[in-house]
PDB file of N, CA and C in Angstrom:
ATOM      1  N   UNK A   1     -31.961  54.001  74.793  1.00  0.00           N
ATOM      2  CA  UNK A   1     -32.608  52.760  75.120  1.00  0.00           C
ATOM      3  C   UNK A   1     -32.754  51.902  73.861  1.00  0.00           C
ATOM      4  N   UNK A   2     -32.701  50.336  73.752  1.00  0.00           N
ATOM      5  CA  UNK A   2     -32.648  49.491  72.870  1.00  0.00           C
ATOM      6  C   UNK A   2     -34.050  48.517  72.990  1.00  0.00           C
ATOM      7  N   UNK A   3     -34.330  48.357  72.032  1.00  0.00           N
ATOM      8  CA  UNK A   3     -35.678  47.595  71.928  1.00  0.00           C
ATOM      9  C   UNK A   3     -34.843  46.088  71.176  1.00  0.00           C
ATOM     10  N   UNK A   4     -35.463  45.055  71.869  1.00  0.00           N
ATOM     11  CA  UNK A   4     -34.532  43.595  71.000  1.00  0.00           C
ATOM     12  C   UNK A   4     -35.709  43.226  70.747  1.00  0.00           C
ATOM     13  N   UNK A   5     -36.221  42.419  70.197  1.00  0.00           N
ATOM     14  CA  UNK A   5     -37.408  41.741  69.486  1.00  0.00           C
ATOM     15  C   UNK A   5     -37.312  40.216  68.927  1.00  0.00           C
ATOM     16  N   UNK A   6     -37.864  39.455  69.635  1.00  0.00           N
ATOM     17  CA  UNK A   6     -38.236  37.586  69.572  1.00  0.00           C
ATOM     18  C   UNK A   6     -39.876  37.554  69.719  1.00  0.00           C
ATOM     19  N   UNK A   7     -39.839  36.746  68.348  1.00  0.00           N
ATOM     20  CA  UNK A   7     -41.324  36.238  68.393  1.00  0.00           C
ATOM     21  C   UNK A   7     -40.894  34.681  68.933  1.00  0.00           C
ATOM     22  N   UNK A   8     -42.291  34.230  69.352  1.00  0.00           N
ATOM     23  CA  UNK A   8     -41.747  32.865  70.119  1.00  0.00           C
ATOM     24  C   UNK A   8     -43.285  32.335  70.233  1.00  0.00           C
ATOM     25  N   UNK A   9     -43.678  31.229  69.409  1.00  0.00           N
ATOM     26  CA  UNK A   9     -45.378  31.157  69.556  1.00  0.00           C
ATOM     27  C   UNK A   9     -46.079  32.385  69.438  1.00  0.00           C
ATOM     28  N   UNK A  10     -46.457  33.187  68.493  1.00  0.00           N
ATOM     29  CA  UNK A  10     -46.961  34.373  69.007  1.00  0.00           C
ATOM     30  C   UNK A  10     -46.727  34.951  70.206  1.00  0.00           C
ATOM     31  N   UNK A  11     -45.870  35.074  70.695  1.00  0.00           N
ATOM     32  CA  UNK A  11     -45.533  36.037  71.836  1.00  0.00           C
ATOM     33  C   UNK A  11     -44.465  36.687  71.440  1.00  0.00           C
ATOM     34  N   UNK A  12     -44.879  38.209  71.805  1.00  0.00           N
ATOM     35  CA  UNK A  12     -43.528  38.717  71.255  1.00  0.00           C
ATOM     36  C   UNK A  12     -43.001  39.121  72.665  1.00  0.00           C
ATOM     37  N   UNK A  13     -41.445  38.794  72.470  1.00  0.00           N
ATOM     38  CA  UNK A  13     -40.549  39.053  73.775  1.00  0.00           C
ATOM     39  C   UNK A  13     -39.771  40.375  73.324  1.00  0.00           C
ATOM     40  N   UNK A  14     -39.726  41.718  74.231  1.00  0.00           N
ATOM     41  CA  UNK A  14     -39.314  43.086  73.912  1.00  0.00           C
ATOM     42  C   UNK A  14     -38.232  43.330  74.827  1.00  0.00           C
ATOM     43  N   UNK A  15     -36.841  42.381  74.346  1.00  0.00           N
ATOM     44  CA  UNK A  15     -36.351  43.184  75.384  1.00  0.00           C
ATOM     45  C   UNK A  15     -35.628  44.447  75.479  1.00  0.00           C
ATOM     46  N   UNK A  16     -35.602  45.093  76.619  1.00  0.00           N
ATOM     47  CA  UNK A  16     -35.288  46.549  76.892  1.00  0.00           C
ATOM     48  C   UNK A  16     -34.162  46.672  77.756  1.00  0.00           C
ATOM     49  N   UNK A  17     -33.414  47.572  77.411  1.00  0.00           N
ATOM     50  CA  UNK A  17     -32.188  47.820  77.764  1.00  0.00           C
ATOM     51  C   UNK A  17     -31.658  49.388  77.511  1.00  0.00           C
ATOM     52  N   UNK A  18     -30.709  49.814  78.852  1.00  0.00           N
ATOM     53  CA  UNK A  18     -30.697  51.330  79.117  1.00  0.00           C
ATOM     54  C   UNK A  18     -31.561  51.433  80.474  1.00  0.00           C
ATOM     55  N   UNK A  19     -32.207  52.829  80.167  1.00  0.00           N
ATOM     56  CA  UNK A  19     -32.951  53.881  81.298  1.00  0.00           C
ATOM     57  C   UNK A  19     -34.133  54.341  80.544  1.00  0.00           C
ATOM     58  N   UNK A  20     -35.062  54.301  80.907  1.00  0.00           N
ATOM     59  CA  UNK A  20     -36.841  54.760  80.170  1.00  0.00           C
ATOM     60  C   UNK A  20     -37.000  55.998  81.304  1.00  0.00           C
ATOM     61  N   UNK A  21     -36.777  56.975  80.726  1.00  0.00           N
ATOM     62  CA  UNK A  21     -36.603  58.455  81.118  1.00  0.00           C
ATOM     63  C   UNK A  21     -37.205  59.204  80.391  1.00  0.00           C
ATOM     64  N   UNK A  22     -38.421  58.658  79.224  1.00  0.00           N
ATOM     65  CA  UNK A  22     -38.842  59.285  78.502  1.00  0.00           C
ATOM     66  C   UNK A  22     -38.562  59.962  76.862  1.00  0.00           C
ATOM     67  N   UNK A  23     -38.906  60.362  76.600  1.00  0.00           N
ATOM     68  CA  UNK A  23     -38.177  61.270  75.107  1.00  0.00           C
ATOM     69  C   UNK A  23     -38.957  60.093  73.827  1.00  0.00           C
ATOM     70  N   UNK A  24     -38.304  60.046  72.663  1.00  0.00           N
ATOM     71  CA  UNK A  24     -38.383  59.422  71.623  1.00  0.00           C
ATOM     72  C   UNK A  24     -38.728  58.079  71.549  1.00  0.00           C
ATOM     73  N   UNK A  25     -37.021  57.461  72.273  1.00  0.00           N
ATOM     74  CA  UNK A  25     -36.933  56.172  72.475  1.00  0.00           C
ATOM     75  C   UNK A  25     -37.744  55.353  73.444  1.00  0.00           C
ATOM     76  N   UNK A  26     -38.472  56.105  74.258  1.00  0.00           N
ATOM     77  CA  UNK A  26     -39.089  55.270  75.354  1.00  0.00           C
ATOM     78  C   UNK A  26     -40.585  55.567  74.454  1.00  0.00           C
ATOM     79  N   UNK A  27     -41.329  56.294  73.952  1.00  0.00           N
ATOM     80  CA  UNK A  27     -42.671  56.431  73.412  1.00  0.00           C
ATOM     81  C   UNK A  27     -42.642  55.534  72.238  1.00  0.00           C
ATOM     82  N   UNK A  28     -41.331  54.861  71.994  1.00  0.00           N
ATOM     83  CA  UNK A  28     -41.002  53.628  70.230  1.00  0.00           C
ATOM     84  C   UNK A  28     -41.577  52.589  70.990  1.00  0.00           C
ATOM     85  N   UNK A  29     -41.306  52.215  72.102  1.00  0.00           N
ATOM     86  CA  UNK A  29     -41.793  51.192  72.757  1.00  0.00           C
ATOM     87  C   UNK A  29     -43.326  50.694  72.611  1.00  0.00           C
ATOM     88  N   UNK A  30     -44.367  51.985  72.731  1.00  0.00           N
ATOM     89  CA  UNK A  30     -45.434  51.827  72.298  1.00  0.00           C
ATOM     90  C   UNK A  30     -46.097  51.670  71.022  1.00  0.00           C
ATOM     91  N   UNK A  31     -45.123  52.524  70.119  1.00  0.00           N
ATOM     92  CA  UNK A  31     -45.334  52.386  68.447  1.00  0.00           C
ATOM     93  C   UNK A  31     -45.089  50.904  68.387  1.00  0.00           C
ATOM     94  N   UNK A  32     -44.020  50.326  68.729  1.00  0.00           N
ATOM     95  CA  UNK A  32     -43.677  48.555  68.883  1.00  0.00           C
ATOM     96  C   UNK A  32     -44.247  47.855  68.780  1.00  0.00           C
ATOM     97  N   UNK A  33     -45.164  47.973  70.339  1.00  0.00           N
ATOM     98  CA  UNK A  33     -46.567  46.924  70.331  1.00  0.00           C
ATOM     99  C   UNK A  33     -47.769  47.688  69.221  1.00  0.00           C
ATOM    100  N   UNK A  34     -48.025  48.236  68.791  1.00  0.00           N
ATOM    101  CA  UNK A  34     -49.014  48.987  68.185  1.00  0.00           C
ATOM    102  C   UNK A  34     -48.526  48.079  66.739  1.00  0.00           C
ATOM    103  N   UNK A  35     -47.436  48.095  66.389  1.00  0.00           N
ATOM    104  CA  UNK A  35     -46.991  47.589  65.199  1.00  0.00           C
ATOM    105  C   UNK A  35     -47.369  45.879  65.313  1.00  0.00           C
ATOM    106  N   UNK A  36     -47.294  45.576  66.607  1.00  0.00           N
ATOM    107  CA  UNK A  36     -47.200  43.900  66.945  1.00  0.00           C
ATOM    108  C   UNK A  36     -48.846  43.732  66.687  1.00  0.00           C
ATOM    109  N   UNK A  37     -49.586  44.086  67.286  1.00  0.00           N
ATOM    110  CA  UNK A  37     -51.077  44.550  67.315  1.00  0.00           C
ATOM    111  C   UNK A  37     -51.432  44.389  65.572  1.00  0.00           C
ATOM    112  N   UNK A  38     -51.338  45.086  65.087  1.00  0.00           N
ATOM    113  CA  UNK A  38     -51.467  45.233  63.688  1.00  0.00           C
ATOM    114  C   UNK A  38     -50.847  43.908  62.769  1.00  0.00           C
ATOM    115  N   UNK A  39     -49.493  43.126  63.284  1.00  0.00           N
ATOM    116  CA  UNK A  39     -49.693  41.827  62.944  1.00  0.00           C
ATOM    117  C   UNK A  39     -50.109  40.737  63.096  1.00  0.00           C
ATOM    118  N   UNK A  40     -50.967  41.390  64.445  1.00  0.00           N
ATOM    119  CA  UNK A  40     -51.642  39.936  65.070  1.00  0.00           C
ATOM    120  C   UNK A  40     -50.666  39.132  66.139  1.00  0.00           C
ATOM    121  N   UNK A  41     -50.093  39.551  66.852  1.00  0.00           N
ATOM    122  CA  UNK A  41     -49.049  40.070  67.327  1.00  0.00           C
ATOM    123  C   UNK A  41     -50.116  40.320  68.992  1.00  0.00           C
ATOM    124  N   UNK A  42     -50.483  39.396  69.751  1.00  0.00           N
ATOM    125  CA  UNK A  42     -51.417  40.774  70.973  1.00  0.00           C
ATOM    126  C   UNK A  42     -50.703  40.446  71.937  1.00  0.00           C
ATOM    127  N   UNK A  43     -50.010  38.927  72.304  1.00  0.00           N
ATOM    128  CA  UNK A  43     -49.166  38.581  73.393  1.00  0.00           C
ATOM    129  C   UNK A  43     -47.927  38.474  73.805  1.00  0.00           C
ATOM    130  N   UNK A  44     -47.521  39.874  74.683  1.00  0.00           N
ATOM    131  CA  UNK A  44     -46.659  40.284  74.882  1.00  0.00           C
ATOM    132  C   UNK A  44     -45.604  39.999  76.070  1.00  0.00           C
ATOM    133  N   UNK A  45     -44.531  40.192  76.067  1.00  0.00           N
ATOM    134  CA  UNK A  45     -43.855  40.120  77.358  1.00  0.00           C
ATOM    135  C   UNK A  45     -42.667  40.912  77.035  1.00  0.00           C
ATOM    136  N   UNK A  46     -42.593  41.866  78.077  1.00  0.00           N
ATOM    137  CA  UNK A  46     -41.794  42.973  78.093  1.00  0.00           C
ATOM    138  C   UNK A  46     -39.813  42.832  79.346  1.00  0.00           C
ATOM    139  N   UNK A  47     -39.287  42.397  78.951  1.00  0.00           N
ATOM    140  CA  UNK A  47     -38.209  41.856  79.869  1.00  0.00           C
ATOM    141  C   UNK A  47     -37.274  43.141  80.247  1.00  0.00           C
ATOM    142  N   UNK A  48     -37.379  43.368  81.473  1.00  0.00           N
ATOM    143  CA  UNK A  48     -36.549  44.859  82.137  1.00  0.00           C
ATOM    144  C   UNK A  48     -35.480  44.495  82.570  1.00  0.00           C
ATOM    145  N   UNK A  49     -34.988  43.025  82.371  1.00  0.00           N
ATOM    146  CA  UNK A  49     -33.537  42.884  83.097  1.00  0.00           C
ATOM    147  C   UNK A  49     -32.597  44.180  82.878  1.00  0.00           C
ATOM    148  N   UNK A  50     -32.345  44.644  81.652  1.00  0.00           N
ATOM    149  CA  UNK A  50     -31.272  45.229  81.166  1.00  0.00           C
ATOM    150  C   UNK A  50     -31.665  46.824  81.298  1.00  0.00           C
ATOM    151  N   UNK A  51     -32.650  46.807  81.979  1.00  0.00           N
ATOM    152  CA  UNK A  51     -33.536  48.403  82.436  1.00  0.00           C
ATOM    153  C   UNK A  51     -32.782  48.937  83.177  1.00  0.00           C
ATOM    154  N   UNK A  52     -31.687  49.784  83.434  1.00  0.00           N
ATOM    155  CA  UNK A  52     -31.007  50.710  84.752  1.00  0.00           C
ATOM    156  C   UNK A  52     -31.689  51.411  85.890  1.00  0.00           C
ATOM    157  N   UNK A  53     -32.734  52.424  85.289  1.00  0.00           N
ATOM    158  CA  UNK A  53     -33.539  52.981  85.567  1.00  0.00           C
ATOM    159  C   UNK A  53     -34.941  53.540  84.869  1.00  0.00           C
ATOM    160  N   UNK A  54     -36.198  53.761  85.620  1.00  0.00           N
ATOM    161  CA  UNK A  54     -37.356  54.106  84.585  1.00  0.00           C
ATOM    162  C   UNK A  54     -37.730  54.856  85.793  1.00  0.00           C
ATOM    163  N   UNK A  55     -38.417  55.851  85.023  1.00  0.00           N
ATOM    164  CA  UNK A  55     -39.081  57.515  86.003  1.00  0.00           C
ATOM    165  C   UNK A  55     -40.750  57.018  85.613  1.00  0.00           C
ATOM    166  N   UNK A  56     -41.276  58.564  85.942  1.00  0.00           N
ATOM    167  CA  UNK A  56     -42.965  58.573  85.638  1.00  0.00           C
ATOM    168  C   UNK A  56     -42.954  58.619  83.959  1.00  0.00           C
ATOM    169  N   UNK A  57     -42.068  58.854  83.380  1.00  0.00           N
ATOM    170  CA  UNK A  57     -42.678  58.453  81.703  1.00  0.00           C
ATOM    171  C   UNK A  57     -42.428  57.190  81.276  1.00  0.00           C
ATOM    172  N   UNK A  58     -41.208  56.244  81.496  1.00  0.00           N
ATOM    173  CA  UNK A  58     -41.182  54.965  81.644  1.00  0.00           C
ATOM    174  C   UNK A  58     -42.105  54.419  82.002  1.00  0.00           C
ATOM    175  N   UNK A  59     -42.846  54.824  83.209  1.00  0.00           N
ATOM    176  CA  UNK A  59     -44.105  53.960  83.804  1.00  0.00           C
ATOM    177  C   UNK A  59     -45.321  54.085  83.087  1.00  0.00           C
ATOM    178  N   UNK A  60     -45.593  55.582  82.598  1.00  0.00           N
ATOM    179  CA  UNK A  60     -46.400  56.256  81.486  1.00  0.00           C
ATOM    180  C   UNK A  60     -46.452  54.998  80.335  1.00  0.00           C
ATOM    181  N   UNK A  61     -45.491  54.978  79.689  1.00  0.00           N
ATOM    182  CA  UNK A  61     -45.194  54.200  78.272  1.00  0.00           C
ATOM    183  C   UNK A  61     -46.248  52.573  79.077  1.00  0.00           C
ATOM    184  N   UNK A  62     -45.015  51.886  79.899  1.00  0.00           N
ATOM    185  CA  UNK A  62     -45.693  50.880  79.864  1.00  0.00           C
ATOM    186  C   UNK A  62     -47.310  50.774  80.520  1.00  0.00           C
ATOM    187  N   UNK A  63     -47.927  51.751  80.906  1.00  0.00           N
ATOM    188  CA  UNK A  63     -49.576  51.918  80.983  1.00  0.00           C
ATOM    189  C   UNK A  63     -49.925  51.785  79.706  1.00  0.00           C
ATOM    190  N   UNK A  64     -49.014  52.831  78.947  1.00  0.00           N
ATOM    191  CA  UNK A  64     -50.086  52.910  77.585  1.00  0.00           C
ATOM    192  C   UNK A  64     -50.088  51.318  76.959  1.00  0.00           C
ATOM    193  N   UNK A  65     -48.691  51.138  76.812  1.00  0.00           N
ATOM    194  CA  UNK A  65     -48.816  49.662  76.432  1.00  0.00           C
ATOM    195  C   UNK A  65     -49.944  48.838  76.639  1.00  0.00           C
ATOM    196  N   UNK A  66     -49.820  48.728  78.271  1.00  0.00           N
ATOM    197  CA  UNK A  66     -50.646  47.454  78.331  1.00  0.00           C
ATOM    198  C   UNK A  66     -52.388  48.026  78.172  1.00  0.00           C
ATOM    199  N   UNK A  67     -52.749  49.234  78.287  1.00  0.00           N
ATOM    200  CA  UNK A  67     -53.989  49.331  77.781  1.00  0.00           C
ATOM    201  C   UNK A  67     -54.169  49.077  76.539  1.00  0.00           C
ATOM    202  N   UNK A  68     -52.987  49.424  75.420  1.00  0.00           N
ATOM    203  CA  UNK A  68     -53.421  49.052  74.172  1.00  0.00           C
ATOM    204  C   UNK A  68     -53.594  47.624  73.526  1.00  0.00           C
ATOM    205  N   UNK A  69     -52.728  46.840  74.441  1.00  0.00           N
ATOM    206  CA  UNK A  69     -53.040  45.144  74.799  1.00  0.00           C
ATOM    207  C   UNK A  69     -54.191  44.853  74.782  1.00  0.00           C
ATOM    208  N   UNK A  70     -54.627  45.623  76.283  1.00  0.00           N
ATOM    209  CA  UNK A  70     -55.731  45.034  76.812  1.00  0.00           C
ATOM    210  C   UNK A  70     -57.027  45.391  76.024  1.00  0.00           C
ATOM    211  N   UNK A  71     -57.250  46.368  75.238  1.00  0.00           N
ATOM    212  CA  UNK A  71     -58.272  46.829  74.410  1.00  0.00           C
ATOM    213  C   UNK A  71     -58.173  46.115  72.930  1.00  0.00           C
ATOM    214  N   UNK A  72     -57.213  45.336  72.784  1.00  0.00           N
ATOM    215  CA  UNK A  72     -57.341  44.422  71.583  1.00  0.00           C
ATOM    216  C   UNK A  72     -57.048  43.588  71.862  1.00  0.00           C
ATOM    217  N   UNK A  73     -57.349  42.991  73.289  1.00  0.00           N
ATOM    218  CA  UNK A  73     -57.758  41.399  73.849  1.00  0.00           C
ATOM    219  C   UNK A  73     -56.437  41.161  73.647  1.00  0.00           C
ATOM    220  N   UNK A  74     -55.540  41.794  74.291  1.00  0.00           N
ATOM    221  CA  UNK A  74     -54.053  40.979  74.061  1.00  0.00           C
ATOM    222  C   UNK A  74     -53.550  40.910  75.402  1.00  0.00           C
ATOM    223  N   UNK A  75     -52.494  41.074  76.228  1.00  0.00           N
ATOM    224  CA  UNK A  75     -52.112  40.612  77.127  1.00  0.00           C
ATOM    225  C   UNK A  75     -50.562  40.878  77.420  1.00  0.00           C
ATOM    226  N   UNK A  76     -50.169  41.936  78.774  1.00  0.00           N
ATOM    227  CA  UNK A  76     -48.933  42.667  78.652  1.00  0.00           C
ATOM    228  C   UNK A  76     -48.327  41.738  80.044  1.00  0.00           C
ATOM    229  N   UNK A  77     -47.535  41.174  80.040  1.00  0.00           N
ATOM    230  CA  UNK A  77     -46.550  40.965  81.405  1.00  0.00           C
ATOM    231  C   UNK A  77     -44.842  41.448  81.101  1.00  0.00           C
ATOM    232  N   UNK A  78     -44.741  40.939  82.437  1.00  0.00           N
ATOM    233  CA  UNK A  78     -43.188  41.900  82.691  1.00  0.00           C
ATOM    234  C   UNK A  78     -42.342  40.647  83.097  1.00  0.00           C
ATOM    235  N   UNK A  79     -41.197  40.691  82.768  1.00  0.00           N
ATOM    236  CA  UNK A  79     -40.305  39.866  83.346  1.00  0.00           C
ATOM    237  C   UNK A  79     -38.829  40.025  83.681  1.00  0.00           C
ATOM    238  N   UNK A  80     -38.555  39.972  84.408  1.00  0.00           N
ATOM    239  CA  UNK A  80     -36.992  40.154  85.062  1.00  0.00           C
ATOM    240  C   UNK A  80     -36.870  41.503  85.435  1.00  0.00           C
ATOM    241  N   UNK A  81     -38.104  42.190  86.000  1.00  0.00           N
ATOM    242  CA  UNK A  81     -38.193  43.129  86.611  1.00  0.00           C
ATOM    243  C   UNK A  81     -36.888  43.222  87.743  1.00  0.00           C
ATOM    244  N   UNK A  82     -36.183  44.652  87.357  1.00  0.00           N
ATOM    245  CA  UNK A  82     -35.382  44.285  88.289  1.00  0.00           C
ATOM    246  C   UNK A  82     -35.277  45.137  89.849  1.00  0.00           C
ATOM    247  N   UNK A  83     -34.838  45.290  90.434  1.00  0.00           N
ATOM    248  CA  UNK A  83     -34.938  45.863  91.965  1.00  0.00           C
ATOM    249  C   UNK A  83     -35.489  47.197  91.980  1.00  0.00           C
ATOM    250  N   UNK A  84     -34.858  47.888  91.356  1.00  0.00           N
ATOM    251  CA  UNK A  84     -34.676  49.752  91.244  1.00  0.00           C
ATOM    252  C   UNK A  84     -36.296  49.773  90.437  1.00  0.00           C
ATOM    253  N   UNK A  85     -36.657  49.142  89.748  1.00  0.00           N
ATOM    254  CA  UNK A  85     -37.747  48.915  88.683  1.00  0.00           C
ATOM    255  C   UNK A  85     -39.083  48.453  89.858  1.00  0.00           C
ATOM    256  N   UNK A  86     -38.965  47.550  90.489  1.00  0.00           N
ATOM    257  CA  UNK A  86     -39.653  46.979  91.218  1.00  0.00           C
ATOM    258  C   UNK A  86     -40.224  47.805  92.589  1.00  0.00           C
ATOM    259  N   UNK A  87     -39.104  48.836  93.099  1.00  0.00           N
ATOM    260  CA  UNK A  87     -39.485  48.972  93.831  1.00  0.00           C
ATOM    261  C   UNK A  87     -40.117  50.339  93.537  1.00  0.00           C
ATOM    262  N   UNK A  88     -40.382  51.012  92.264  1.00  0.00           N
ATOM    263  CA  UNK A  88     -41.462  52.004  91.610  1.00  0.00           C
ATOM    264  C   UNK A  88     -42.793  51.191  91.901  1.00  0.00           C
ATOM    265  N   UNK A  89     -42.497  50.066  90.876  1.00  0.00           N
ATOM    266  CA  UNK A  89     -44.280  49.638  90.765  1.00  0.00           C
ATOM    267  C   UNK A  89     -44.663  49.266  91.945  1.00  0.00           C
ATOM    268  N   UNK A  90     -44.015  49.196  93.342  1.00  0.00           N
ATOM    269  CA  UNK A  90     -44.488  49.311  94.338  1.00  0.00           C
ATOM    270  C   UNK A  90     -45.125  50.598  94.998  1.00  0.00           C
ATOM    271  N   UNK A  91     -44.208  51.569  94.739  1.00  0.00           N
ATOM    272  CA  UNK A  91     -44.274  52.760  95.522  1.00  0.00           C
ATOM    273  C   UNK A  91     -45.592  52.896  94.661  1.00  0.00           C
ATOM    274  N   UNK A  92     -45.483  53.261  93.375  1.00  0.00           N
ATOM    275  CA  UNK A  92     -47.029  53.728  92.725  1.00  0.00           C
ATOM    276  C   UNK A  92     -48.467  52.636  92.627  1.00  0.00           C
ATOM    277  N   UNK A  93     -47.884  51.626  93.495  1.00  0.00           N
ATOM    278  CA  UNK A  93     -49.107  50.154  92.969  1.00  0.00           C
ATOM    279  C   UNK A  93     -49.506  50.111  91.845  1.00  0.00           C
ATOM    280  N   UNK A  94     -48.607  50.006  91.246  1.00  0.00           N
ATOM    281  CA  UNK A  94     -48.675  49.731  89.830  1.00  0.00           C
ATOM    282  C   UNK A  94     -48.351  48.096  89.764  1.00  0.00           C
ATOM    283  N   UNK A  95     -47.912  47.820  90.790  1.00  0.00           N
ATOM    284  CA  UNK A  95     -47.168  45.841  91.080  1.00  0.00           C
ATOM    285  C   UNK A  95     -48.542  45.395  90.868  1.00  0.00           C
ATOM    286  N   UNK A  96     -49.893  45.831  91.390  1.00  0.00           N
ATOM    287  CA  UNK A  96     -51.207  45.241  91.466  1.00  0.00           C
ATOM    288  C   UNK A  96     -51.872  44.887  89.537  1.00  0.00           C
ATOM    289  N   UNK A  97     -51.155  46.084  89.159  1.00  0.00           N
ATOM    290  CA  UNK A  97     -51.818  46.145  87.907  1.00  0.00           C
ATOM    291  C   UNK A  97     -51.189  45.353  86.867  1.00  0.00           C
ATOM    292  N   UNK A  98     -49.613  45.026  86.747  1.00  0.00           N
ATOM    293  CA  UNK A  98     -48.868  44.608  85.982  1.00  0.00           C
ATOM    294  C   UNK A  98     -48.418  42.929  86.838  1.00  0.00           C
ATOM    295  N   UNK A  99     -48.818  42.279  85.330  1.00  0.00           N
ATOM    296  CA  UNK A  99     -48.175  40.583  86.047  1.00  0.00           C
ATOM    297  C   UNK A  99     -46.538  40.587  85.812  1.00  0.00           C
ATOM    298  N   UNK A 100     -45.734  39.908  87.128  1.00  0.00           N
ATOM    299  CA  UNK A 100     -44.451  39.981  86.907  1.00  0.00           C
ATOM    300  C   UNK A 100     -43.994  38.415  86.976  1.00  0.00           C
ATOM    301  N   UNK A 101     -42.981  38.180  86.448  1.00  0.00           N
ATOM    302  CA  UNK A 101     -42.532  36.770  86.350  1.00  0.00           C
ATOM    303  C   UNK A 101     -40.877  37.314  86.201  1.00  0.00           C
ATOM    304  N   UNK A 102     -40.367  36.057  87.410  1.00  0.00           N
ATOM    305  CA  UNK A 102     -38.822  35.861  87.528  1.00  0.00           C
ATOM    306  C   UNK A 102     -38.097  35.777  86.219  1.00  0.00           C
ATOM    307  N   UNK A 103     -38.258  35.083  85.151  1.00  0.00           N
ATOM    308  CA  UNK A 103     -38.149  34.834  84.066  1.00  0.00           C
ATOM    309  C   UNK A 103     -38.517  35.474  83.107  1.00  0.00           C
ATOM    310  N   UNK A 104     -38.067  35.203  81.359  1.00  0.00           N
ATOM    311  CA  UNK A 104     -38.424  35.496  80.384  1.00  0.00           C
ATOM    312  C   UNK A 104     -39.695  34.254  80.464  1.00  0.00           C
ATOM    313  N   UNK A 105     -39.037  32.713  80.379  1.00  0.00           N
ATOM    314  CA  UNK A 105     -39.743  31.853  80.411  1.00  0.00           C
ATOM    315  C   UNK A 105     -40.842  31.481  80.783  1.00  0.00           C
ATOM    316  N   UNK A 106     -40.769  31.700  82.349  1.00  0.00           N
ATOM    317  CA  UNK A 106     -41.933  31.742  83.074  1.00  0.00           C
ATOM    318  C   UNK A 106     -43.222  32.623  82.314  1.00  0.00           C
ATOM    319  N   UNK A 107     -42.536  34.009  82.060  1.00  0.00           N
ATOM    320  CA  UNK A 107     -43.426  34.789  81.615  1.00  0.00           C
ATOM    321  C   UNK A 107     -44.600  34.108  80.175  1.00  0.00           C
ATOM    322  N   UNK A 108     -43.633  33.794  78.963  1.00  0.00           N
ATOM    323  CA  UNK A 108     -44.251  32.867  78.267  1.00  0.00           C
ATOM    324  C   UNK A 108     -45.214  31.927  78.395  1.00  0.00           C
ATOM    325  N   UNK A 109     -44.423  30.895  79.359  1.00  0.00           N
ATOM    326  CA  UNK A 109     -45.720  29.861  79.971  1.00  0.00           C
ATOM    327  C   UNK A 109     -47.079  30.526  80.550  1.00  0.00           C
ATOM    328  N   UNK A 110     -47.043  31.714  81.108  1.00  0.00           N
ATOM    329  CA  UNK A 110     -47.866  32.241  81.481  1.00  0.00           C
ATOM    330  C   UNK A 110     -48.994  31.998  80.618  1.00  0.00           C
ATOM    331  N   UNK A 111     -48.575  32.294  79.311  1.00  0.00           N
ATOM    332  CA  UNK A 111     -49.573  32.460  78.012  1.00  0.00           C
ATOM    333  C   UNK A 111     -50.383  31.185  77.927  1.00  0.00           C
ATOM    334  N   UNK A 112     -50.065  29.819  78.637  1.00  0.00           N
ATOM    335  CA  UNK A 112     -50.552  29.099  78.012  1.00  0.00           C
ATOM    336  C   UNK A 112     -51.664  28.717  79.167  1.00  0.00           C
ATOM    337  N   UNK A 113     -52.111  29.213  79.842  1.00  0.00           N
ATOM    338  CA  UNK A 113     -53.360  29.366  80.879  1.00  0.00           C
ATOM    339  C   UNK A 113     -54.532  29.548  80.047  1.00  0.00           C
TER     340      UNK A 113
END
C-alpha cells in the first residue's frame, strides 16, 4: 500500500492506494497522521479511490485515525470512497461515524464550515 501526501490550506490530503489488509503498511497510515498532528497538521482527508480492498484492520487503522483527530480537535473525512470500501462501512455502520464526500474537493470545502 502507498501513502501520497498534499498539504492544501492546512489540510492534509492522504492518498491511498493498493489493499489495507493490515501488517506494517496499513498501521504507517496512523504513524502519518500522528506525524501531521505533531505539525499542526489536525485536518485531514483520507482519499480511497485507489483502495482495491480493506478488511477489519483497514477499518481498525482508520478508527484509530480518526480518534486521534478527534482527541486533538482535528477532523478525519473520507473521499472517493469507493464501492467494495463503501459497502463495509455499511455492513459495520461505520458510514454513520465517518463523513464521506464524492470528491477530494468536496471533501476540503468541507473544512471551511
Amino acid at each position: 500500500m502507498k501513502i501520497k501526501e498534499k498539504i492544501e490550506n492546512h489540510i492534509a490530503v492522504l492518498s491511498l492506494s493498493g489493499k489495507m489488509m493490515g501488517g506494517p503498511e496499513t498501521t504507517s497510515i496512523h504513524d502519518h497522521i500522528k506525524g501531521l498532528i505533531q505539525d499542526g497538521i489536525k485536518n485531514v482527508v483520507i482519499d480511497l479511490g485507489e483502495v482495491k480492498w480493506m478488511n477489519s484492520s483497514g477499518m481498525g487503522v482508520l478508527m484509530a485515525a480518526k480518534t486521534t483527530l478527534d482527541n486533538a480537535e482535528g477532523r478525519l473525512v473520507l473521499a472517493r470512497v469507493t464501492e467494495k470500501v463503501q459497502s463495509l462501512l455499511i455492513i459495520t455502520q461505520l458510514i454513520k461515524v465517518f463523513e464521506t464526500y464524492e470528491t477530494v474537493e468536496r471533501a476540503i470545502s468541507s473544512f471551511d464550515n
